[in-house]
PDB file of N, CA and C in Angstrom:
ATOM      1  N   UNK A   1      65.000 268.662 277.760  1.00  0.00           N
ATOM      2  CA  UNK A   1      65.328 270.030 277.481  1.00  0.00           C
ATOM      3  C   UNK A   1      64.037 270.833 277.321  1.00  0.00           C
ATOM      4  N   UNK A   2      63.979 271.974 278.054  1.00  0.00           N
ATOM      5  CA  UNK A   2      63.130 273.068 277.711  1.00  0.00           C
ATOM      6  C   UNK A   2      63.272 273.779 276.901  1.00  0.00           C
ATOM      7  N   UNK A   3      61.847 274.387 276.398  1.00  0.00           N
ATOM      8  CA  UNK A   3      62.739 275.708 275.535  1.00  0.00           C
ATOM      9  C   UNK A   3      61.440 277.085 276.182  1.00  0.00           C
ATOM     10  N   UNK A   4      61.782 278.120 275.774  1.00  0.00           N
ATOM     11  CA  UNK A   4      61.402 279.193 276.675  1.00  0.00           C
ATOM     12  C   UNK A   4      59.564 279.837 275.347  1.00  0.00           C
ATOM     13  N   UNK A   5      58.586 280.381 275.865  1.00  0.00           N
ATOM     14  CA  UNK A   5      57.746 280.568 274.752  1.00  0.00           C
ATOM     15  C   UNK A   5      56.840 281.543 275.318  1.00  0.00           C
ATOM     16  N   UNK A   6      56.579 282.551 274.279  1.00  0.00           N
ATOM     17  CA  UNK A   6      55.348 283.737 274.361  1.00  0.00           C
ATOM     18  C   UNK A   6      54.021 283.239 274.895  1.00  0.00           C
ATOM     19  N   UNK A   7      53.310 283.548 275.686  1.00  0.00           N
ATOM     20  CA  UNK A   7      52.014 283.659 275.876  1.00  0.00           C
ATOM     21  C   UNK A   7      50.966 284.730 275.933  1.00  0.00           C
ATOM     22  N   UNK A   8      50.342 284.926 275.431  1.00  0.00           N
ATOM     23  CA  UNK A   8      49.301 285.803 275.642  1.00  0.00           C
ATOM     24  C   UNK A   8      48.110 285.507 276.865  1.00  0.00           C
ATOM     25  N   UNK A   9      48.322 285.646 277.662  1.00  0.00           N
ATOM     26  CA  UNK A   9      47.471 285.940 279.288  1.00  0.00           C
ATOM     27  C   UNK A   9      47.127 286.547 279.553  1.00  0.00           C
ATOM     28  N   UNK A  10      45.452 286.445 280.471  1.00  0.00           N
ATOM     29  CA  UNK A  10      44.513 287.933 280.745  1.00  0.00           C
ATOM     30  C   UNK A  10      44.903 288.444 281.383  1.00  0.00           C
ATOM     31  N   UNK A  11      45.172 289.338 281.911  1.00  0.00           N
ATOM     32  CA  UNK A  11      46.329 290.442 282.824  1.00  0.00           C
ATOM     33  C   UNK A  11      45.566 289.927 284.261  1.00  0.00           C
ATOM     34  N   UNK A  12      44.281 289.951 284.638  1.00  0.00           N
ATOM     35  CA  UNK A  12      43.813 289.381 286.034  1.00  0.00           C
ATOM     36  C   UNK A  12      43.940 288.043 286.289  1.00  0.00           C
ATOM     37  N   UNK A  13      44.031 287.400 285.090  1.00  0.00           N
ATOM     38  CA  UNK A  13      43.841 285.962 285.348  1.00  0.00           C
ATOM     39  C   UNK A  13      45.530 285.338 285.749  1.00  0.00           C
ATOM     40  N   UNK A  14      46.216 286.270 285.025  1.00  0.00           N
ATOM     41  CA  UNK A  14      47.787 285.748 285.480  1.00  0.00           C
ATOM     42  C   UNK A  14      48.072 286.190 286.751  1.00  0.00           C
ATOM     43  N   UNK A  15      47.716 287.729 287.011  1.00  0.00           N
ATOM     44  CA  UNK A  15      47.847 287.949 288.446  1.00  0.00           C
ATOM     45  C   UNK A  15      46.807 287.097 289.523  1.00  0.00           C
ATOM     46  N   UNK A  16      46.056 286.692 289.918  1.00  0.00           N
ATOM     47  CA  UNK A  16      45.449 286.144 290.650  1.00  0.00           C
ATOM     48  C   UNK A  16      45.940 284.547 290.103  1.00  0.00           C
ATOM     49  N   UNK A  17      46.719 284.252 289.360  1.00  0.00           N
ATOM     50  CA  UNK A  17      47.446 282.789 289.348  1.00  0.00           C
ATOM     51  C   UNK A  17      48.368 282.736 290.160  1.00  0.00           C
ATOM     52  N   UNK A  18      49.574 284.148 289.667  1.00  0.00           N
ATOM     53  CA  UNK A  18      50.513 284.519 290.809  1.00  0.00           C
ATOM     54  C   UNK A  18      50.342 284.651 291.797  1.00  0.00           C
ATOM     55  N   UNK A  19      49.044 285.027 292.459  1.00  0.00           N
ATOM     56  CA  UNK A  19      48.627 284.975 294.134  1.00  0.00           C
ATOM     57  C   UNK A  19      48.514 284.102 294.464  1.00  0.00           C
ATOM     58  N   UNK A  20      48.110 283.062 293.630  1.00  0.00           N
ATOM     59  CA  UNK A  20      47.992 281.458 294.601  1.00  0.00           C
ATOM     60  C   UNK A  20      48.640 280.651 294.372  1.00  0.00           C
ATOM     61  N   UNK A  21      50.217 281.321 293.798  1.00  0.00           N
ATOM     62  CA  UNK A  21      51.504 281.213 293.580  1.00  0.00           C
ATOM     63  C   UNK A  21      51.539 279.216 292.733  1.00  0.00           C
ATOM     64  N   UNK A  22      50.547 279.936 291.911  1.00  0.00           N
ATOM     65  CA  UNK A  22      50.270 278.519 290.617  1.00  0.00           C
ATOM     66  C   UNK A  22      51.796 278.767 289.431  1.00  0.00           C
ATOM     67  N   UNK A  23      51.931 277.601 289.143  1.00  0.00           N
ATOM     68  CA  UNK A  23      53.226 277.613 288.223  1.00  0.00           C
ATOM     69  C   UNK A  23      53.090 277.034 287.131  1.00  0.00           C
ATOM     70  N   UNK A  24      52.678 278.699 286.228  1.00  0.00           N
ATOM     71  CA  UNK A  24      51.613 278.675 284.813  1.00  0.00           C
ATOM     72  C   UNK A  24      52.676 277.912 284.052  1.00  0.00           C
ATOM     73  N   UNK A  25      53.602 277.685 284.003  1.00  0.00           N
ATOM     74  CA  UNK A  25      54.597 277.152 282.830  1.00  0.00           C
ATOM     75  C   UNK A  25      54.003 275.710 283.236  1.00  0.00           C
ATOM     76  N   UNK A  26      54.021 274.915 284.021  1.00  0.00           N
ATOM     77  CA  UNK A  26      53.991 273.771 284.662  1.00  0.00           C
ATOM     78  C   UNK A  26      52.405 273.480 283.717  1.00  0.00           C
ATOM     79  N   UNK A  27      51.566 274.484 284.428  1.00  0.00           N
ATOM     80  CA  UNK A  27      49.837 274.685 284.365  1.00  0.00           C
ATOM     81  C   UNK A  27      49.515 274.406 282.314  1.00  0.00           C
ATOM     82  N   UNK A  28      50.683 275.127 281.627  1.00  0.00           N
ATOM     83  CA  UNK A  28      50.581 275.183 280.322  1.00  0.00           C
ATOM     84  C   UNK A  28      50.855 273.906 279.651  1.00  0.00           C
ATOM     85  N   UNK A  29      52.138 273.687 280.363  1.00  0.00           N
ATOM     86  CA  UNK A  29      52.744 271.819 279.835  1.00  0.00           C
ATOM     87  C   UNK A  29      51.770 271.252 279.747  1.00  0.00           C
ATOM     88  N   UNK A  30      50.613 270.597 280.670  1.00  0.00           N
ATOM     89  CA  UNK A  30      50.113 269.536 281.238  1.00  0.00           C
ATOM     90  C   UNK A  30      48.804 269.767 279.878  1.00  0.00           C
ATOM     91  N   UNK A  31      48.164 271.528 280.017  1.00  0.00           N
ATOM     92  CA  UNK A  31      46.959 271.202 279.011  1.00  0.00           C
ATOM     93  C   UNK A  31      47.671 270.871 277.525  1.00  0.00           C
ATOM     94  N   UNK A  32      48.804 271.624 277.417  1.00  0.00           N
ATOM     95  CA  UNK A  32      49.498 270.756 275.949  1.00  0.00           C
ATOM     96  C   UNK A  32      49.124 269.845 275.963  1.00  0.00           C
ATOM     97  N   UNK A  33      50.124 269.104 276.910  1.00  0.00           N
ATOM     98  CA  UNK A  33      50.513 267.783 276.632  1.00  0.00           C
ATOM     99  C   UNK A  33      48.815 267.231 276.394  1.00  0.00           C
ATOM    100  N   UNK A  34      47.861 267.291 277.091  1.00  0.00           N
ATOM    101  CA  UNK A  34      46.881 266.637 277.002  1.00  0.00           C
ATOM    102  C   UNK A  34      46.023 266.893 275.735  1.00  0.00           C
ATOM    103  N   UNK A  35      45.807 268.255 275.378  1.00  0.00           N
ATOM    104  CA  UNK A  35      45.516 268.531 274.258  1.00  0.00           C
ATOM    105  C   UNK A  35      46.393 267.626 272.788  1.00  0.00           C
ATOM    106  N   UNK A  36      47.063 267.492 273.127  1.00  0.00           N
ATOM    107  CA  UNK A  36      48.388 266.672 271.851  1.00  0.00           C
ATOM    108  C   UNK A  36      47.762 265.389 272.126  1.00  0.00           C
ATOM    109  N   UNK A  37      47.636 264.710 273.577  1.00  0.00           N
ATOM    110  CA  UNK A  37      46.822 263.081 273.525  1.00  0.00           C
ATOM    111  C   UNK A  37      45.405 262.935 273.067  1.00  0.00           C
ATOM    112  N   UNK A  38      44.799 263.767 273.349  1.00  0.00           N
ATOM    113  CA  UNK A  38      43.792 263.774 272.511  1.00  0.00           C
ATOM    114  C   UNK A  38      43.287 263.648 271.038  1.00  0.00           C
ATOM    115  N   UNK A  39      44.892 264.937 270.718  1.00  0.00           N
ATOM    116  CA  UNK A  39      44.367 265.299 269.475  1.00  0.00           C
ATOM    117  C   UNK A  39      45.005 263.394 268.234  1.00  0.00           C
ATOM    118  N   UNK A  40      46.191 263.033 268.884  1.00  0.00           N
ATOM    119  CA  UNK A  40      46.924 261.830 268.418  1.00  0.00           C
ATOM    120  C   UNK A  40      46.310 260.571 268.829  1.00  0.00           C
ATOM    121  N   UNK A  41      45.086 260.296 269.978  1.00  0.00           N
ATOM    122  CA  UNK A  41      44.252 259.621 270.044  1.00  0.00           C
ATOM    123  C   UNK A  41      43.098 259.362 269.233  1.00  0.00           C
ATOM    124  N   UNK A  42      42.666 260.666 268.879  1.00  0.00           N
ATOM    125  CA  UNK A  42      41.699 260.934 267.724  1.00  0.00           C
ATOM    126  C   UNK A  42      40.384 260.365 268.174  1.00  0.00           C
ATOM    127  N   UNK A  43      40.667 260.411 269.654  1.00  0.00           N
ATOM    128  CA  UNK A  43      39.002 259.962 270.013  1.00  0.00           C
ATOM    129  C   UNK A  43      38.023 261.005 270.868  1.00  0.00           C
ATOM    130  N   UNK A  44      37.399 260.606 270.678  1.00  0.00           N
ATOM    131  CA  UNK A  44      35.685 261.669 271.738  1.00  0.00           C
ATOM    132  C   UNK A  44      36.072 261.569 273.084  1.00  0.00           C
ATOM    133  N   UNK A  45      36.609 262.671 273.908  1.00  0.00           N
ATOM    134  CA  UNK A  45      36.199 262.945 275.209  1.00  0.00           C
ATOM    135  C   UNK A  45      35.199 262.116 275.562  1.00  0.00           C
ATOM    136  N   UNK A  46      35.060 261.413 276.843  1.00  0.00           N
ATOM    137  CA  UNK A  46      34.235 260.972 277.607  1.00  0.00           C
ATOM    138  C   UNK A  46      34.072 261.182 279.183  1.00  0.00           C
ATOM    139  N   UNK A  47      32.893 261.151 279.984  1.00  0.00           N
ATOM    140  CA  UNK A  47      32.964 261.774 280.996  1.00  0.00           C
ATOM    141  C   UNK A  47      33.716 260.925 281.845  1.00  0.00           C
ATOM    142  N   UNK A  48      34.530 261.920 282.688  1.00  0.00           N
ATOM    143  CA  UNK A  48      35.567 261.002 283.787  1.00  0.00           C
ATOM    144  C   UNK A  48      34.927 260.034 284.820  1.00  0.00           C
ATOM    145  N   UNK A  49      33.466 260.277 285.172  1.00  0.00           N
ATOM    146  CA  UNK A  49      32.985 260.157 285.892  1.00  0.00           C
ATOM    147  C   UNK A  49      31.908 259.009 285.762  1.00  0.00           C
ATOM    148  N   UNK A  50      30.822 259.004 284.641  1.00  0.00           N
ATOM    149  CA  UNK A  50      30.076 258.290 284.134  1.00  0.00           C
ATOM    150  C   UNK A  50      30.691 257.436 283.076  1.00  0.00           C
ATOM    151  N   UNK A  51      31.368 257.865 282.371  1.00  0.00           N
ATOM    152  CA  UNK A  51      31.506 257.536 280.701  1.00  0.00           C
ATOM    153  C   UNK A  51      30.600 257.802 279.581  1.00  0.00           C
ATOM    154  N   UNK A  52      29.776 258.680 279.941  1.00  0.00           N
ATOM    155  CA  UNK A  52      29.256 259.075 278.368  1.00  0.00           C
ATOM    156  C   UNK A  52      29.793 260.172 277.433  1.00  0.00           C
ATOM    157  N   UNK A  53      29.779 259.622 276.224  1.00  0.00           N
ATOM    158  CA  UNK A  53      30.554 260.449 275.462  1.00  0.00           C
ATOM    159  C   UNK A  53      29.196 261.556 275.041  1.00  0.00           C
ATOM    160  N   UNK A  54      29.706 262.723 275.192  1.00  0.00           N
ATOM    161  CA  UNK A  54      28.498 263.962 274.486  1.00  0.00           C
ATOM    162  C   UNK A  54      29.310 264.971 273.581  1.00  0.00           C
ATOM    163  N   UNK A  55      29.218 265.943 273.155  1.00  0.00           N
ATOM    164  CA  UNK A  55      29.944 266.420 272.241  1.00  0.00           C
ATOM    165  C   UNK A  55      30.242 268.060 273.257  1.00  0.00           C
ATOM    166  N   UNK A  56      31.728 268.906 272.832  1.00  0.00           N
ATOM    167  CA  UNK A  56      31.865 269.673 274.289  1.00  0.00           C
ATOM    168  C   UNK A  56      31.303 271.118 274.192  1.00  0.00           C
ATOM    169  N   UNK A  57      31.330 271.334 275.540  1.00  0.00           N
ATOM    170  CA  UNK A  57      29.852 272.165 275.913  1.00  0.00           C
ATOM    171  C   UNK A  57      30.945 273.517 274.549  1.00  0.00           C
ATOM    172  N   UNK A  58      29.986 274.343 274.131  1.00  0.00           N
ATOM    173  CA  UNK A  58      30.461 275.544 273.686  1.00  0.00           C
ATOM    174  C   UNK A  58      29.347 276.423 273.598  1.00  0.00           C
ATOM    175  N   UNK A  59      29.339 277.665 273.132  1.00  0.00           N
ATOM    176  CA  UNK A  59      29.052 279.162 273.025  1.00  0.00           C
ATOM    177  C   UNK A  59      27.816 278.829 272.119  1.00  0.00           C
ATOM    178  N   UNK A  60      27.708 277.457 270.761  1.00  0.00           N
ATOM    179  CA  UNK A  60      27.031 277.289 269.689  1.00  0.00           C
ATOM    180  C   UNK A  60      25.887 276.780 270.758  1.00  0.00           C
ATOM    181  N   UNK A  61      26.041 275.869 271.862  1.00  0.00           N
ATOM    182  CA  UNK A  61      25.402 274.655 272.328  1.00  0.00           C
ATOM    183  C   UNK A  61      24.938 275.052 273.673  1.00  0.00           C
ATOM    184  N   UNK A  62      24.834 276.345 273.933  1.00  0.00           N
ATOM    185  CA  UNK A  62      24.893 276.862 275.244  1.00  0.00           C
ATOM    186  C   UNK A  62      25.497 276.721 276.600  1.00  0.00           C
ATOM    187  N   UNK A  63      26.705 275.821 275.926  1.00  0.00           N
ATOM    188  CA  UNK A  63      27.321 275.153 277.150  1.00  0.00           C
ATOM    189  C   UNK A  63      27.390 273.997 277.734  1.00  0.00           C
ATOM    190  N   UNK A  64      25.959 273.952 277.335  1.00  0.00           N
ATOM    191  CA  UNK A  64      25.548 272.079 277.340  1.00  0.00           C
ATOM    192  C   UNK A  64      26.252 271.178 276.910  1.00  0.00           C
ATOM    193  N   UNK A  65      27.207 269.994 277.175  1.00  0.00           N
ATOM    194  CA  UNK A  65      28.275 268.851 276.802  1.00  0.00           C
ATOM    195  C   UNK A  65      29.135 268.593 278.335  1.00  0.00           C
ATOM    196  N   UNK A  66      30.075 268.265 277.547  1.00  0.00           N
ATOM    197  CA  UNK A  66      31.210 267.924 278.385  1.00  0.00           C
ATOM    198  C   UNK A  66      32.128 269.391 278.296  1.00  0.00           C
ATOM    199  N   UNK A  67      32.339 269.159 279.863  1.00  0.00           N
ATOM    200  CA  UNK A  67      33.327 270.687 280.113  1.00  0.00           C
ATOM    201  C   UNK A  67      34.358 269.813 281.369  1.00  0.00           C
ATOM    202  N   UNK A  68      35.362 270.663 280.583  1.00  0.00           N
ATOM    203  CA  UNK A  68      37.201 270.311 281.340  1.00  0.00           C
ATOM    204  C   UNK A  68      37.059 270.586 283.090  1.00  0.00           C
ATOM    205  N   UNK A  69      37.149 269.660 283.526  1.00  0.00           N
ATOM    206  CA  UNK A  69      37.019 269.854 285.059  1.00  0.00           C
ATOM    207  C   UNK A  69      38.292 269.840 285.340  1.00  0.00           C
ATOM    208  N   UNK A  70      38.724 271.098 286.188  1.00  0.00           N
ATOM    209  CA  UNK A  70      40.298 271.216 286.722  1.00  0.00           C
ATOM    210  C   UNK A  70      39.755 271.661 288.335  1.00  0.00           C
ATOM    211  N   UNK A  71      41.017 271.713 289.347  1.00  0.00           N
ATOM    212  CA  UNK A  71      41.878 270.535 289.093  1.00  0.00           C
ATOM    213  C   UNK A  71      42.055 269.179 288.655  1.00  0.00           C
ATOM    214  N   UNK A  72      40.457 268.230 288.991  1.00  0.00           N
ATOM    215  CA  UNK A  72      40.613 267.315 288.587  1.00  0.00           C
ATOM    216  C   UNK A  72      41.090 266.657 287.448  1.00  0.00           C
ATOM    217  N   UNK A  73      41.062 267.313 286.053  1.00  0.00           N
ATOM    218  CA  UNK A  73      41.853 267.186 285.155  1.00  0.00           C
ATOM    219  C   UNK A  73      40.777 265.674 284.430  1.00  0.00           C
ATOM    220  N   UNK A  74      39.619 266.076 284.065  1.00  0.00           N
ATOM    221  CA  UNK A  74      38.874 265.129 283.696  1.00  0.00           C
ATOM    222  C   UNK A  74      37.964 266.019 282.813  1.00  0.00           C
ATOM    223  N   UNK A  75      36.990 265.247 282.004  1.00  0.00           N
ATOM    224  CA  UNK A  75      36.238 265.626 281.292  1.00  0.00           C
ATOM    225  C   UNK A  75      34.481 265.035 282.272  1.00  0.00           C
ATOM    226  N   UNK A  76      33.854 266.496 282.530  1.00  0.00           N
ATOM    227  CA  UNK A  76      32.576 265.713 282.843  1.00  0.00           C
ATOM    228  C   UNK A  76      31.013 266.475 282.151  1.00  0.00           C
ATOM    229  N   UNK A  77      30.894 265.475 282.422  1.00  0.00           N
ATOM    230  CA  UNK A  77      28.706 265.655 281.816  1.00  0.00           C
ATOM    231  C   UNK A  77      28.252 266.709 282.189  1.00  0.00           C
ATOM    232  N   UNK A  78      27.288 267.550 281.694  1.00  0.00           N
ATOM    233  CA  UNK A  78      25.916 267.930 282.604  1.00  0.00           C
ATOM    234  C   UNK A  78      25.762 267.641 283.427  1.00  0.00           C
ATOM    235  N   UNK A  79      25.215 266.276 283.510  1.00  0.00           N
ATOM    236  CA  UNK A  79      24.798 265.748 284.755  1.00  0.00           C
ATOM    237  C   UNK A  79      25.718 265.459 285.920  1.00  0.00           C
ATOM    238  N   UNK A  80      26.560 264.587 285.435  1.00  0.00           N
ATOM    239  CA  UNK A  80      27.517 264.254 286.425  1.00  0.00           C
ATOM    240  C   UNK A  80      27.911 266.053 287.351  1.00  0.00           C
ATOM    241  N   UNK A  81      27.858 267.142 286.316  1.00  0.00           N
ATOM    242  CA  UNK A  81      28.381 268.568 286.936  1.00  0.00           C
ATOM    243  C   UNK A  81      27.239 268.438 287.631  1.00  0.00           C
ATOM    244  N   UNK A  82      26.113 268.634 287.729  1.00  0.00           N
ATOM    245  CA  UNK A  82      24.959 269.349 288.267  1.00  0.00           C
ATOM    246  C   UNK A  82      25.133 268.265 289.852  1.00  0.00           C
ATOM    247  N   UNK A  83      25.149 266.834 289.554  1.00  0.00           N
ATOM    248  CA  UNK A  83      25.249 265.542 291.053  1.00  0.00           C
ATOM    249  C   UNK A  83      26.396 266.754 291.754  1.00  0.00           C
ATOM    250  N   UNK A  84      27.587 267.305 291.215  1.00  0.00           N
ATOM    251  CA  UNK A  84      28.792 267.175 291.805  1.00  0.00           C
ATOM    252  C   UNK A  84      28.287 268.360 292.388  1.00  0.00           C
ATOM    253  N   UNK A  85      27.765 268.997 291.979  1.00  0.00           N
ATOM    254  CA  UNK A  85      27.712 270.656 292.633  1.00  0.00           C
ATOM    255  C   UNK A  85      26.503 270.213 294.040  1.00  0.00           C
ATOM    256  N   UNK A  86      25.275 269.734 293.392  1.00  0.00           N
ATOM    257  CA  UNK A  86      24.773 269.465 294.801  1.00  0.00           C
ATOM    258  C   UNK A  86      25.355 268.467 295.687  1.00  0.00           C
ATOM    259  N   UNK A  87      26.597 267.958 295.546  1.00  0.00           N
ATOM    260  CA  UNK A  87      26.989 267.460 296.839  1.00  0.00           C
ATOM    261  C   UNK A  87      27.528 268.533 297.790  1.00  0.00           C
ATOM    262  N   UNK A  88      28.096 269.368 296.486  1.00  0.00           N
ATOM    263  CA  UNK A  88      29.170 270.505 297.458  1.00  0.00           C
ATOM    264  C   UNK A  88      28.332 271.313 298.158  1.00  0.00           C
ATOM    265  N   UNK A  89      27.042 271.711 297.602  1.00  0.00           N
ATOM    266  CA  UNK A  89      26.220 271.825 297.943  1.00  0.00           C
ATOM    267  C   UNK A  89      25.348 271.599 299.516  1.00  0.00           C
ATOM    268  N   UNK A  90      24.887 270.193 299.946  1.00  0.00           N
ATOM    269  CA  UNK A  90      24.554 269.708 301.164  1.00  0.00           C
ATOM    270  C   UNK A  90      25.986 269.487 301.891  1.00  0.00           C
ATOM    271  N   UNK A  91      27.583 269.539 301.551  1.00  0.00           N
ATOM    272  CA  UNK A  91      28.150 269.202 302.528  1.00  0.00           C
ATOM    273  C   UNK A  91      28.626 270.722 303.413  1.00  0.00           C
ATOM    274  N   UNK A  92      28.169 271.790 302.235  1.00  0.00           N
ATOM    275  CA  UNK A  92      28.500 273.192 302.542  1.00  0.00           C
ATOM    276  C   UNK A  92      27.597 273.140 303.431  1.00  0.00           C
ATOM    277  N   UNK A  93      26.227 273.057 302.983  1.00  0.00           N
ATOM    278  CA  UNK A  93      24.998 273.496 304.402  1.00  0.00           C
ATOM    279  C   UNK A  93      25.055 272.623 305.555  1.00  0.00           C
ATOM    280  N   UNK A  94      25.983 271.848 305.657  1.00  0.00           N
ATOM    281  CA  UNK A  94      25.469 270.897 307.052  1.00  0.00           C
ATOM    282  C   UNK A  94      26.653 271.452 307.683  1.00  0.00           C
ATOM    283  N   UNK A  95      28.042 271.666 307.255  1.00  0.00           N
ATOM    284  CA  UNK A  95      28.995 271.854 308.041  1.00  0.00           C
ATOM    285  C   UNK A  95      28.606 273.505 308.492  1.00  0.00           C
ATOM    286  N   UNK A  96      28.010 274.039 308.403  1.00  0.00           N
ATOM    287  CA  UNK A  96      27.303 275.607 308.735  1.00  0.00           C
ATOM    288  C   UNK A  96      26.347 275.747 309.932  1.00  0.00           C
TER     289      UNK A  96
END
């Protein structure tokens, strides 16, 4: 059973969800639900990618940690971000 619930959404960010006809109810479940395993796991994020646990990037820390990678739906590093971008990186410039 569902039940129906208020959100507060950035007025561009919902419209340009609706353009790429994303299905925010669906989009909301999933970070719940994951946010709730986390929080009932009671353990440290670790990177999806490497496995090191760092503490997550925020506003205090300049960003620096682990940050929520979507779609993939993983937690990754600094580093592991910085490898991932220069791949996208050389596979952008060669196919050009």
């Amino acid at each position: 059973m569902k039940t129906h619930a208020n959100l507060s959404i950035d007025t561009e960010l919902m419209s340009r969800a609706k353009d790429k006809g994303l299905n925010v109810s669906e989009i909301t479940e999933i970070a719940i639900a994951e946010r709730l395993r986390m929080t009932e796991l009671k353990t440290k994020p670790i990177c999806g990618f490497c496995g090191k646990d760092e503490v997550l990037a925020s506003k205090e820390n300049d960003y620096i940690g682990l940050t929520w990678l979507w779609p993939d739906d993983k937690w990754i590093c600094e580093s592991c971000l910085k490898w991932k971008i220069r791949q996208i990186s050389v596979v952008g410039s060669v196919s050009q």
